[in-house]
PDB file of N, CA and C in Angstrom:
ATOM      1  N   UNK A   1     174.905 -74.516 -89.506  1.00  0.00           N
ATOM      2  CA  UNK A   1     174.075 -73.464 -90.049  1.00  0.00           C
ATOM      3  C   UNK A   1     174.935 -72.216 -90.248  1.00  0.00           C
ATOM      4  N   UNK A   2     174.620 -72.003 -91.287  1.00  0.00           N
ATOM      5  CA  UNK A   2     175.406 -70.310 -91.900  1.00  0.00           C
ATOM      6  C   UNK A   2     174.767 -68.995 -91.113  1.00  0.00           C
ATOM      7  N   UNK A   3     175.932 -68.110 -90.833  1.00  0.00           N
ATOM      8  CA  UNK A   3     175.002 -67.230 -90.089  1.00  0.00           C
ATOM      9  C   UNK A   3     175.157 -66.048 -91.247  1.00  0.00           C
ATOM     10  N   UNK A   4     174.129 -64.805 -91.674  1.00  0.00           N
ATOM     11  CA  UNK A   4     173.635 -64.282 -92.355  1.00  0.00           C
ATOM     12  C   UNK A   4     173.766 -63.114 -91.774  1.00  0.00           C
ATOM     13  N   UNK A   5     174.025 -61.819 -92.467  1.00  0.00           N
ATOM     14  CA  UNK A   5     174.067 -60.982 -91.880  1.00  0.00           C
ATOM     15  C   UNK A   5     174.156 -59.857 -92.929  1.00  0.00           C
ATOM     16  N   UNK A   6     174.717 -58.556 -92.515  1.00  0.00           N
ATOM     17  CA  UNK A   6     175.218 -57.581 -93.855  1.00  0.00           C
ATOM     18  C   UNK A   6     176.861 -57.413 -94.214  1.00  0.00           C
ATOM     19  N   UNK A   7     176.960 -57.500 -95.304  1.00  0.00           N
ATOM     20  CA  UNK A   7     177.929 -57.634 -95.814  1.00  0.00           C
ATOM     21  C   UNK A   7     178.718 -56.675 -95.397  1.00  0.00           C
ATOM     22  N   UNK A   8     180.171 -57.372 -95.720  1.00  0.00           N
ATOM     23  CA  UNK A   8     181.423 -55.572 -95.814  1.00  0.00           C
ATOM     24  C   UNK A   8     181.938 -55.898 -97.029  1.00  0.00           C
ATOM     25  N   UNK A   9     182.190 -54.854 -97.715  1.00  0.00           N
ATOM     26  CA  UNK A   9     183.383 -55.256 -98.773  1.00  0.00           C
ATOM     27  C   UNK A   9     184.661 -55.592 -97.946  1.00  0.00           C
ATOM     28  N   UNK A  10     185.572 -55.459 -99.386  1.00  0.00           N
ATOM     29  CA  UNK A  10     187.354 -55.459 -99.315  1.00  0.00           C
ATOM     30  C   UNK A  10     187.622 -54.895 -97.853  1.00  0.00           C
ATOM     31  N   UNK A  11     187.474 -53.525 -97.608  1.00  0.00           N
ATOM     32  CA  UNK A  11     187.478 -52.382 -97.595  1.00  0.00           C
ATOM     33  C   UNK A  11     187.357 -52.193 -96.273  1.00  0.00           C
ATOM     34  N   UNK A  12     186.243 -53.455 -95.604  1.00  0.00           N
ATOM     35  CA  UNK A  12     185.274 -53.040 -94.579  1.00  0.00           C
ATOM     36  C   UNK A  12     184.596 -52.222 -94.223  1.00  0.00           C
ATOM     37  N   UNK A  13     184.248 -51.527 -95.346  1.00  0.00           N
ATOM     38  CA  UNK A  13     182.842 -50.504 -95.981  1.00  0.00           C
ATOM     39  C   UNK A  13     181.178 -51.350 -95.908  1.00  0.00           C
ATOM     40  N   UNK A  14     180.514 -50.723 -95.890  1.00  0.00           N
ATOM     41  CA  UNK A  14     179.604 -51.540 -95.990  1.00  0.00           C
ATOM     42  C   UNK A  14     179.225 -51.769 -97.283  1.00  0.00           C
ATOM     43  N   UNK A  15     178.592 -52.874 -97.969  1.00  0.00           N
ATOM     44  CA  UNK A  15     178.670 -53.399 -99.387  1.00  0.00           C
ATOM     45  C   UNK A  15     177.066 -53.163 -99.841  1.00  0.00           C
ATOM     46  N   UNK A  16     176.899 -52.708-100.749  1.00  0.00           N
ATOM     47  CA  UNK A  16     175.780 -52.603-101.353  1.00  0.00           C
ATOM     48  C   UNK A  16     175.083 -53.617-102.892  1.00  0.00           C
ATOM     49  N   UNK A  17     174.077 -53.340-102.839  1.00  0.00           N
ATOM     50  CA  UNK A  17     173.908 -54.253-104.317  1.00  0.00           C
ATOM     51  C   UNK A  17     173.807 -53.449-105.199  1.00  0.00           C
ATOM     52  N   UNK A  18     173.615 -53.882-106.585  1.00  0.00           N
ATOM     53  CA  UNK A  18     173.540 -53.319-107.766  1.00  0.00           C
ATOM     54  C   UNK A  18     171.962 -51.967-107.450  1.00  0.00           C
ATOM     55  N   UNK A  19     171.060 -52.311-107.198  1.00  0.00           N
ATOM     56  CA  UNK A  19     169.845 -51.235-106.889  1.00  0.00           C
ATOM     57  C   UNK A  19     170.166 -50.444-105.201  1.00  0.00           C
ATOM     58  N   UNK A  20     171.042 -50.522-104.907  1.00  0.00           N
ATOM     59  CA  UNK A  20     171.788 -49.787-104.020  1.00  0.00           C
ATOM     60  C   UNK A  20     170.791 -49.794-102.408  1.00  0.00           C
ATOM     61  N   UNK A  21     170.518 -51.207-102.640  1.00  0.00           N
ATOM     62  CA  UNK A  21     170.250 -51.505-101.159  1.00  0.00           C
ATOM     63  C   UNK A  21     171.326 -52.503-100.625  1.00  0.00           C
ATOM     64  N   UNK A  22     171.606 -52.572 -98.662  1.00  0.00           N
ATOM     65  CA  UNK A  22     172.342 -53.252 -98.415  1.00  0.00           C
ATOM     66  C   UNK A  22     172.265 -54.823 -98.798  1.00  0.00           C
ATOM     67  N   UNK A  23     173.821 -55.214 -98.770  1.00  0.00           N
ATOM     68  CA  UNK A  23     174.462 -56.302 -99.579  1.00  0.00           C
ATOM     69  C   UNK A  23     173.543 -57.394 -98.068  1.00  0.00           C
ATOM     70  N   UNK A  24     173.160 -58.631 -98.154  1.00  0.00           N
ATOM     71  CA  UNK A  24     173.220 -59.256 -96.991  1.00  0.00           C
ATOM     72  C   UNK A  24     173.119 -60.843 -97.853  1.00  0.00           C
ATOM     73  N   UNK A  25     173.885 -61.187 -96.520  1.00  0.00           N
ATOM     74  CA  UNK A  25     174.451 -62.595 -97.219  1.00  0.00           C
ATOM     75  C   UNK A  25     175.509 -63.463 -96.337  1.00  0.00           C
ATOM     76  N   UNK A  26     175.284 -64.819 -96.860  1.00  0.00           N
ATOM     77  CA  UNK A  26     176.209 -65.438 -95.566  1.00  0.00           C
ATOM     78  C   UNK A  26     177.351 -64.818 -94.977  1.00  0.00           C
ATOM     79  N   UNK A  27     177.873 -64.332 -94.186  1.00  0.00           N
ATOM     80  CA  UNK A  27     178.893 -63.878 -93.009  1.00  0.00           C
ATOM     81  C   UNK A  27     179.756 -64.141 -92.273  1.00  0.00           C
ATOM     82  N   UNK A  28     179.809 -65.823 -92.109  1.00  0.00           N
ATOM     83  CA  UNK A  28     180.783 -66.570 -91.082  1.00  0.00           C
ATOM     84  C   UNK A  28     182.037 -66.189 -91.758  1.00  0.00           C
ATOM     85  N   UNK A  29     182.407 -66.131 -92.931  1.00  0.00           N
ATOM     86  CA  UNK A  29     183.953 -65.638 -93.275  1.00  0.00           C
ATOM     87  C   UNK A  29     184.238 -63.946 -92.443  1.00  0.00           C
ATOM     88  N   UNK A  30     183.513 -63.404 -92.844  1.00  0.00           N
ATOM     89  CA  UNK A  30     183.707 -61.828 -92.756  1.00  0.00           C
ATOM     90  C   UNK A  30     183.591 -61.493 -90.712  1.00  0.00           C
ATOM     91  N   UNK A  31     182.867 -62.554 -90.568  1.00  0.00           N
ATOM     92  CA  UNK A  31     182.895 -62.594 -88.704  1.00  0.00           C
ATOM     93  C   UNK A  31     184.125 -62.712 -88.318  1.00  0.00           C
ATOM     94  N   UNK A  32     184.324 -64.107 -88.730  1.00  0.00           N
ATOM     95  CA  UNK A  32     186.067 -64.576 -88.630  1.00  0.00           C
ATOM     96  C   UNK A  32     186.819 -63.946 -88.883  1.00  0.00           C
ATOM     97  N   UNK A  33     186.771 -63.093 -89.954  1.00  0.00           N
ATOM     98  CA  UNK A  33     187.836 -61.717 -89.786  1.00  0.00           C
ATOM     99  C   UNK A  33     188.003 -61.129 -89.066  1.00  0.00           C
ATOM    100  N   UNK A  34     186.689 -60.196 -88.981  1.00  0.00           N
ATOM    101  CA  UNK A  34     187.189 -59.066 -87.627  1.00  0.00           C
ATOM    102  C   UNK A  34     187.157 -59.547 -86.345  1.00  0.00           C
ATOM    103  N   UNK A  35     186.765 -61.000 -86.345  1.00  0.00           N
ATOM    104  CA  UNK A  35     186.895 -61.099 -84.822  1.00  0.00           C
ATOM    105  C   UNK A  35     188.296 -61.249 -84.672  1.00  0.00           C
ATOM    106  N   UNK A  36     189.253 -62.157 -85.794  1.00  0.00           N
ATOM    107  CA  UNK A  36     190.913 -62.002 -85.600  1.00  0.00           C
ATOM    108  C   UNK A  36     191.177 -60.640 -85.255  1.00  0.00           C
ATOM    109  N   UNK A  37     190.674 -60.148 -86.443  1.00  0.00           N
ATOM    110  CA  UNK A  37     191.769 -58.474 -86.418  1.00  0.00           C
ATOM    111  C   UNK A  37     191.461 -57.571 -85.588  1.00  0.00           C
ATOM    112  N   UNK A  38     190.316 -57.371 -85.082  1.00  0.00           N
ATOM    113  CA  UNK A  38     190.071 -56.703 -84.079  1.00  0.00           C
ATOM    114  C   UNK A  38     190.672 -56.802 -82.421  1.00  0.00           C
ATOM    115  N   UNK A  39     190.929 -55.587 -82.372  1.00  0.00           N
ATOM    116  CA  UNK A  39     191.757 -55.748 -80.603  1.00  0.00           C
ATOM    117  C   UNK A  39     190.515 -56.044 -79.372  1.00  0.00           C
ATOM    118  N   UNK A  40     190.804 -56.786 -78.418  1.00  0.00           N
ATOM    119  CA  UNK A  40     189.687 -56.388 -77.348  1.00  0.00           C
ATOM    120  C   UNK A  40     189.785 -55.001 -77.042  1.00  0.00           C
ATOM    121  N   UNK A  41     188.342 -54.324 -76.946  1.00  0.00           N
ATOM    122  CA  UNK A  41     188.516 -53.349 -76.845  1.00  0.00           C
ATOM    123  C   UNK A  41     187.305 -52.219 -77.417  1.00  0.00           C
ATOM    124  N   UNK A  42     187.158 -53.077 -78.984  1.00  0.00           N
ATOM    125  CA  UNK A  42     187.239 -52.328 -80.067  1.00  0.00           C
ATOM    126  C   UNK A  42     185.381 -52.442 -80.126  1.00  0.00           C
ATOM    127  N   UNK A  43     184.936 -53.287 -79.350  1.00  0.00           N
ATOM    128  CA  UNK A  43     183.376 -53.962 -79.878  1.00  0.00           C
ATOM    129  C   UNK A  43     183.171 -53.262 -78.322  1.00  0.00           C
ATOM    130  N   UNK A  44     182.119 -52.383 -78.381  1.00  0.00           N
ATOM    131  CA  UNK A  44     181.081 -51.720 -77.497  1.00  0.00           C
ATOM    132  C   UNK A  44     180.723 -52.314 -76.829  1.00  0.00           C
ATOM    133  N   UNK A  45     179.936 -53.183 -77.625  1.00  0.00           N
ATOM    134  CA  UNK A  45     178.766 -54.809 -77.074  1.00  0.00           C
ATOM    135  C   UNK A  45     179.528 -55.253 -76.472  1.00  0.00           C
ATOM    136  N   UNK A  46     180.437 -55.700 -76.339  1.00  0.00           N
ATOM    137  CA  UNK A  46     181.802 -56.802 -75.520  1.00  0.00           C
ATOM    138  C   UNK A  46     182.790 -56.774 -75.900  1.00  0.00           C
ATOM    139  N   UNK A  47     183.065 -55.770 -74.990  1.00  0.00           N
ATOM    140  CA  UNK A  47     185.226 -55.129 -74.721  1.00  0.00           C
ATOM    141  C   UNK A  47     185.930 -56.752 -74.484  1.00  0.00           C
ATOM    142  N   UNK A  48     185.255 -57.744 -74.423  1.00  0.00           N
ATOM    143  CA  UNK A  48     186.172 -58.622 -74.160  1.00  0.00           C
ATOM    144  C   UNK A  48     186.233 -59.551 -75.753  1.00  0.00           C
ATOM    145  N   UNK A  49     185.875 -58.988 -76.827  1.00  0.00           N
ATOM    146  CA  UNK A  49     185.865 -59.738 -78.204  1.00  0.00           C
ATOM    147  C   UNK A  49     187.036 -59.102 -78.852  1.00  0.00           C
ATOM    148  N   UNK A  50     187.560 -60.250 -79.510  1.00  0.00           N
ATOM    149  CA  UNK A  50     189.427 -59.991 -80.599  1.00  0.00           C
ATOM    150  C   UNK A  50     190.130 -60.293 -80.225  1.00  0.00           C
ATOM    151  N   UNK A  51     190.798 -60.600 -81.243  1.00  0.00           N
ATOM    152  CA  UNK A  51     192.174 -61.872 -80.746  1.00  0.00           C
ATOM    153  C   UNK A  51     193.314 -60.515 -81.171  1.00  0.00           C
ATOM    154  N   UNK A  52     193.219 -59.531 -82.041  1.00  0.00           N
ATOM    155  CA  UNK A  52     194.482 -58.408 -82.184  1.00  0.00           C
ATOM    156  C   UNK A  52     195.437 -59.092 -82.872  1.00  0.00           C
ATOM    157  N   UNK A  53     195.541 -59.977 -84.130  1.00  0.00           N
ATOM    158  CA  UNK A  53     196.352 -60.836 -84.800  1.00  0.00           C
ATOM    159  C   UNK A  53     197.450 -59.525 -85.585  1.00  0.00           C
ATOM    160  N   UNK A  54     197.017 -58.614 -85.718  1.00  0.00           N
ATOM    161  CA  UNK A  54     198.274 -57.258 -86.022  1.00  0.00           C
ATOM    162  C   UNK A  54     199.690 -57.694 -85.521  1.00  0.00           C
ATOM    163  N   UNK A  55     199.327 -57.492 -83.798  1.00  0.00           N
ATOM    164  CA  UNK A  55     200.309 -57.523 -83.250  1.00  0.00           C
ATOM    165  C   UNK A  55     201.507 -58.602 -83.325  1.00  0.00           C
ATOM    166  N   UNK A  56     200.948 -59.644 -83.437  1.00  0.00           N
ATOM    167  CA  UNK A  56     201.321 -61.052 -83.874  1.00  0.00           C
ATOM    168  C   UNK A  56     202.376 -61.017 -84.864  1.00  0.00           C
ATOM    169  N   UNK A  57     201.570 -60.789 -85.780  1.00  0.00           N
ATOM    170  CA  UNK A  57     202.130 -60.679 -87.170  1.00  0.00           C
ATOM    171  C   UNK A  57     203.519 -59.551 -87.231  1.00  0.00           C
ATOM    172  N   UNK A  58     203.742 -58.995 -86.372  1.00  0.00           N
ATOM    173  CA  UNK A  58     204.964 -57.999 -86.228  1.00  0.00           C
ATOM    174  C   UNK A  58     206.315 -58.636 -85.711  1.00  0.00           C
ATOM    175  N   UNK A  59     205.864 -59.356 -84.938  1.00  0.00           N
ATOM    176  CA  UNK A  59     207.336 -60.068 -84.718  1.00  0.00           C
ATOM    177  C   UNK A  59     207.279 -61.540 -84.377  1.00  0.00           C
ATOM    178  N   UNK A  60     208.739 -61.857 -83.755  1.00  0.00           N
ATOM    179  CA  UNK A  60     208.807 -63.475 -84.133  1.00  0.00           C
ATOM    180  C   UNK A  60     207.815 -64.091 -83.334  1.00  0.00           C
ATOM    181  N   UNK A  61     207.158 -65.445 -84.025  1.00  0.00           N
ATOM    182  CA  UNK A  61     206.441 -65.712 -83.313  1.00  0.00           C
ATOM    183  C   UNK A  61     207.215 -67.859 -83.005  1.00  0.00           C
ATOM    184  N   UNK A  62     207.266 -67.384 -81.778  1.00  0.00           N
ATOM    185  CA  UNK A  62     208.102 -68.969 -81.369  1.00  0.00           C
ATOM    186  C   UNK A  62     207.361 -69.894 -80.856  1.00  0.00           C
ATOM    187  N   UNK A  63     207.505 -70.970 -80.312  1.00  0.00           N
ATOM    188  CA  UNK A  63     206.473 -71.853 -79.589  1.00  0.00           C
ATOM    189  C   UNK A  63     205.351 -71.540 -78.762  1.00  0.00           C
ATOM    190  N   UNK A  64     206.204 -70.670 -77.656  1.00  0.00           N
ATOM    191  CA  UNK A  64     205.274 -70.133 -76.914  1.00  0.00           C
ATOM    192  C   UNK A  64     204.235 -69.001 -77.069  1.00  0.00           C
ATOM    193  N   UNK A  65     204.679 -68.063 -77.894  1.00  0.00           N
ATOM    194  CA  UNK A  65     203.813 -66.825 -78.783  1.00  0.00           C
ATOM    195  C   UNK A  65     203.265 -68.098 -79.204  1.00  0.00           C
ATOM    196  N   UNK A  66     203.309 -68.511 -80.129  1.00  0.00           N
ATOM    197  CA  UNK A  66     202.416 -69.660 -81.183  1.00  0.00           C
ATOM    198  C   UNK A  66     201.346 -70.320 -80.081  1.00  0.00           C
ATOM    199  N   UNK A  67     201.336 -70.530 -79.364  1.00  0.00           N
ATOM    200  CA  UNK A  67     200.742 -71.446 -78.143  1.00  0.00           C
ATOM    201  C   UNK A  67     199.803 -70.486 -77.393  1.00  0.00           C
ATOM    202  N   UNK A  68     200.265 -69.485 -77.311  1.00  0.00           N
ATOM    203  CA  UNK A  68     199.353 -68.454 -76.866  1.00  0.00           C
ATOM    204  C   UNK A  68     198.401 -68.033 -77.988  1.00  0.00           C
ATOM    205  N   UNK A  69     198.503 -67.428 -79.079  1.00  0.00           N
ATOM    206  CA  UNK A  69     197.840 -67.313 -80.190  1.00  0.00           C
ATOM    207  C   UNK A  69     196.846 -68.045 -80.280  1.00  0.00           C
ATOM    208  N   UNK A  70     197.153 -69.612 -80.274  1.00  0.00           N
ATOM    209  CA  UNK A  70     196.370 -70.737 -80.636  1.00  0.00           C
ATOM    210  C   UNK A  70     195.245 -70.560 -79.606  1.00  0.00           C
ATOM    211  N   UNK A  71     195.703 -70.466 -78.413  1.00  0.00           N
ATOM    212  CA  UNK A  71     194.863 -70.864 -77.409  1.00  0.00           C
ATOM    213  C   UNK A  71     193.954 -69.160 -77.178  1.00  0.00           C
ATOM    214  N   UNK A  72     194.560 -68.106 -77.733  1.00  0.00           N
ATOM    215  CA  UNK A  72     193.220 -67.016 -77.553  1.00  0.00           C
ATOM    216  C   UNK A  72     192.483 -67.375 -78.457  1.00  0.00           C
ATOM    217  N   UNK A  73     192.966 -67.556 -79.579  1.00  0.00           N
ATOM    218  CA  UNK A  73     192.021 -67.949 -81.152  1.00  0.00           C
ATOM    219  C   UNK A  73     190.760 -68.750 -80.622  1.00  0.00           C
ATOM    220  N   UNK A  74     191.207 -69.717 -79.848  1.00  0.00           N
ATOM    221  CA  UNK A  74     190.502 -70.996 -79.565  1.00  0.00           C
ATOM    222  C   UNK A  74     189.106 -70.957 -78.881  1.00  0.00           C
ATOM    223  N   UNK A  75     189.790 -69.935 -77.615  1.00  0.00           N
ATOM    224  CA  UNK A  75     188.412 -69.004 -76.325  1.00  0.00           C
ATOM    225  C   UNK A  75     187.608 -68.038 -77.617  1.00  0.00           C
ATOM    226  N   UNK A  76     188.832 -67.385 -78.388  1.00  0.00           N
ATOM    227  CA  UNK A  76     187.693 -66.472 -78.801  1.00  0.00           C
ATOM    228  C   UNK A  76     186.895 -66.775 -79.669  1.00  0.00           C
ATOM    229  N   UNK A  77     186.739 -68.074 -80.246  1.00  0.00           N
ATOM    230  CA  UNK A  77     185.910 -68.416 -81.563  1.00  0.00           C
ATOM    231  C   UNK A  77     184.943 -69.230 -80.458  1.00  0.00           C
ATOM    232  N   UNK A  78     185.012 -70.302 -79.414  1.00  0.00           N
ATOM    233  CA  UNK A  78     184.251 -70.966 -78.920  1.00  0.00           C
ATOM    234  C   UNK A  78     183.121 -70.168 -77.743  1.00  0.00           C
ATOM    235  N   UNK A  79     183.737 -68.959 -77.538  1.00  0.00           N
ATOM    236  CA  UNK A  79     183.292 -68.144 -76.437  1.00  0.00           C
ATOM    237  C   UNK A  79     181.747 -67.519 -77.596  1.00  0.00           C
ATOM    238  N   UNK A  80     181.999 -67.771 -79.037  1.00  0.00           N
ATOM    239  CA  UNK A  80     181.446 -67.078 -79.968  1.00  0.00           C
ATOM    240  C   UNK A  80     180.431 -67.749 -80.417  1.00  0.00           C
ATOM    241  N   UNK A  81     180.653 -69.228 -80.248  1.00  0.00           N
ATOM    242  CA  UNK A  81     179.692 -70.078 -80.312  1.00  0.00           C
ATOM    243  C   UNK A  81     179.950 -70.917 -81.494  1.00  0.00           C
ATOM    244  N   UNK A  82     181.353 -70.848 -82.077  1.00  0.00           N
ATOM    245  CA  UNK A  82     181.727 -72.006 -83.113  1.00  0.00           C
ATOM    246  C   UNK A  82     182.795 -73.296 -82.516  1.00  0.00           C
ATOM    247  N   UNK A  83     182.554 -73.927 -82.916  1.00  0.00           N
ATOM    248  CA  UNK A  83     183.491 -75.391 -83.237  1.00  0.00           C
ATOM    249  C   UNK A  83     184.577 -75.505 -83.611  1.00  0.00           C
ATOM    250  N   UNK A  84     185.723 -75.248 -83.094  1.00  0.00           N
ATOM    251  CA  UNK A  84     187.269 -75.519 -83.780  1.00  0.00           C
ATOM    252  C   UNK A  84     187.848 -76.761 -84.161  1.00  0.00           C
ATOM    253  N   UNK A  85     187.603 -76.611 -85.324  1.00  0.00           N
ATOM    254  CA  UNK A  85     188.537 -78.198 -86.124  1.00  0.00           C
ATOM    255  C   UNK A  85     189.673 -78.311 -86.479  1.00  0.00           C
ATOM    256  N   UNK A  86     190.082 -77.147 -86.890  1.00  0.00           N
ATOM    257  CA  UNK A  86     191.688 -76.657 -87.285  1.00  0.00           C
ATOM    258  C   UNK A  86     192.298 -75.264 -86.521  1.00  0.00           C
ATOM    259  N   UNK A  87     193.090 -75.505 -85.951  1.00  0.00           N
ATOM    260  CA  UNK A  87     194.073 -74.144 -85.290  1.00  0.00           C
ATOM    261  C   UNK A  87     195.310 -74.523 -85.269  1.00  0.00           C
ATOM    262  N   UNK A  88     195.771 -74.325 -86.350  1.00  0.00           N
ATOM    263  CA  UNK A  88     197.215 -74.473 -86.807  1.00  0.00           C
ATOM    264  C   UNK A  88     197.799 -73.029 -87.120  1.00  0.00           C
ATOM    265  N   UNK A  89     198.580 -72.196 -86.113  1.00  0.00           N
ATOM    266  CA  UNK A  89     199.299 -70.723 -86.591  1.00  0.00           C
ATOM    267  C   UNK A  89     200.294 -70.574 -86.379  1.00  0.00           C
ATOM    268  N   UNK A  90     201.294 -71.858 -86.930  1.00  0.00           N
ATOM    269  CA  UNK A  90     202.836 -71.962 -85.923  1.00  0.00           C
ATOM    270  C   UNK A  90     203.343 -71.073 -87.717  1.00  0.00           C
ATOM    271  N   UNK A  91     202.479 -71.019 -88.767  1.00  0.00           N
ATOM    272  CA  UNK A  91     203.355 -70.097 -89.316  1.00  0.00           C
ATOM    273  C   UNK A  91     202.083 -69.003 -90.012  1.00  0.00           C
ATOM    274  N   UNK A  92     201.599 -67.754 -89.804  1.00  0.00           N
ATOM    275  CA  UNK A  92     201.066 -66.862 -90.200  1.00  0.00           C
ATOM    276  C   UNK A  92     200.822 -66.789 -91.734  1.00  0.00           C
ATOM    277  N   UNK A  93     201.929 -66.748 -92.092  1.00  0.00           N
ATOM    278  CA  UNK A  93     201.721 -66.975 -93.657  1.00  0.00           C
ATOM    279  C   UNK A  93     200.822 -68.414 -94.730  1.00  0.00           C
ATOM    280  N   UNK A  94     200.836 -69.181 -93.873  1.00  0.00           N
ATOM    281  CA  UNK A  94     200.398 -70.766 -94.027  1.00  0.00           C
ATOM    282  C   UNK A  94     199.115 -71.183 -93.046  1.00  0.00           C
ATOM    283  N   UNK A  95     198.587 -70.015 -92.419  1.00  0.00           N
ATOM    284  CA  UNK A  95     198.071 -70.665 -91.348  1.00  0.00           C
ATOM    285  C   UNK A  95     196.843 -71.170 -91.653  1.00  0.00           C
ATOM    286  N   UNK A  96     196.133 -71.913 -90.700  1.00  0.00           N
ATOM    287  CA  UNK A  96     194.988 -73.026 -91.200  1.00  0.00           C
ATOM    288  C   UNK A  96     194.220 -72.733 -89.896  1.00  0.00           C
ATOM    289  N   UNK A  97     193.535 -72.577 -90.555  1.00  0.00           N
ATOM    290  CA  UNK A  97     191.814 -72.278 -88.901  1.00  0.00           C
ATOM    291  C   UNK A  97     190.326 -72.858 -89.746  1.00  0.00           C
ATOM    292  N   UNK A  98     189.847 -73.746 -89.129  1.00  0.00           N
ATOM    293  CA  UNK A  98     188.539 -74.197 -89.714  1.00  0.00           C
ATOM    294  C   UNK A  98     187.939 -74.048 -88.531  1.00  0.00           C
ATOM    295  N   UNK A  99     186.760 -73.108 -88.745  1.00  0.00           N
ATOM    296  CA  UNK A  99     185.508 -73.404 -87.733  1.00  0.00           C
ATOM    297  C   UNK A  99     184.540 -72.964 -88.154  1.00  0.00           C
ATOM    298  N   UNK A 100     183.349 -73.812 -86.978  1.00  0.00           N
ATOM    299  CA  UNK A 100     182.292 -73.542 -87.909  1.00  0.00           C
ATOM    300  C   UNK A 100     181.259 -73.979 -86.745  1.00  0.00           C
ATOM    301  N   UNK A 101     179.841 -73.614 -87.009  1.00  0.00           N
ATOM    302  CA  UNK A 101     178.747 -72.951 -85.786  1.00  0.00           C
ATOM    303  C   UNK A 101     177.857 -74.484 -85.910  1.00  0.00           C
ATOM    304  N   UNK A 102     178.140 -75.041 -84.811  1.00  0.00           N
ATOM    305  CA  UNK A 102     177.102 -76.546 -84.736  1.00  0.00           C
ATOM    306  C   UNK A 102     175.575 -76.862 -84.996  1.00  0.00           C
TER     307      UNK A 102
END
C-alpha cells in the first residue's frame, strides 16, 4: 500500500496545485528521501530518524563505511515500517535501494 501524504517539490518547498491548494499525493519516494538525507536529530517527533547520507557522500567510502551505511539504511527504513529488497551502496553514484510498506 502507497502511503499518501503532502507533497514537496524539487526544492523541498511545499508543492501546490494549479488552484493553489496543497499538492497531496503518493509519498513513499519523497519519505525515502528525507529520511536518507536527514541527520538524526533533525525530526522533533523522533530525534532518532535519518540515516545523514551527506556525510557519506564526502569521503571514501570502503567496505566497512559501506557496511555500516547499509546496515543504518536497513534499521532506518524497517524501524519505519518498510520491507528492504535491495540495499546495495558499495557505490553512491550507482546505488540501488528498493523498499516498500507490506
Amino acid at each position: 500500500m502507497n502511503a499518501t501524504d503532502i507533497l514537496l517539490d524539487a526544492d523541498y518547498d511545499l508543492a501546490f496545485t494549479s488552484a493553489g491548494d496543497l499538492a497531496v499525493g503518493e509519498s513513499d519516494g519523497q519519505h525515502l528521501s528525507l529520511l536518507l538525507l536527514t541527520n538524526p536529530g533533525e525530526w522533533r517527533a523522533d530525534p532518532l530518524v535519518g540515516v545523514g547520507l551527506r556525510q557519506y557522500q564526502s569521503g571514501p567510502l570502503g567496505p566497512a563505511e559501506t557496511a555500516a551505511l547499509q546496515r543504518v539504511v536497513a534499521v532506518q527504513l524497517e524501524r519505519d515500517g518498510y520491507q528492504v529488497l535491495e540495499n546495495d551502496l558499495s557505490n553512491l553514484a550507482a546505488a540501488r535501494l528498493n523498499a516498500v510498506r507490506p
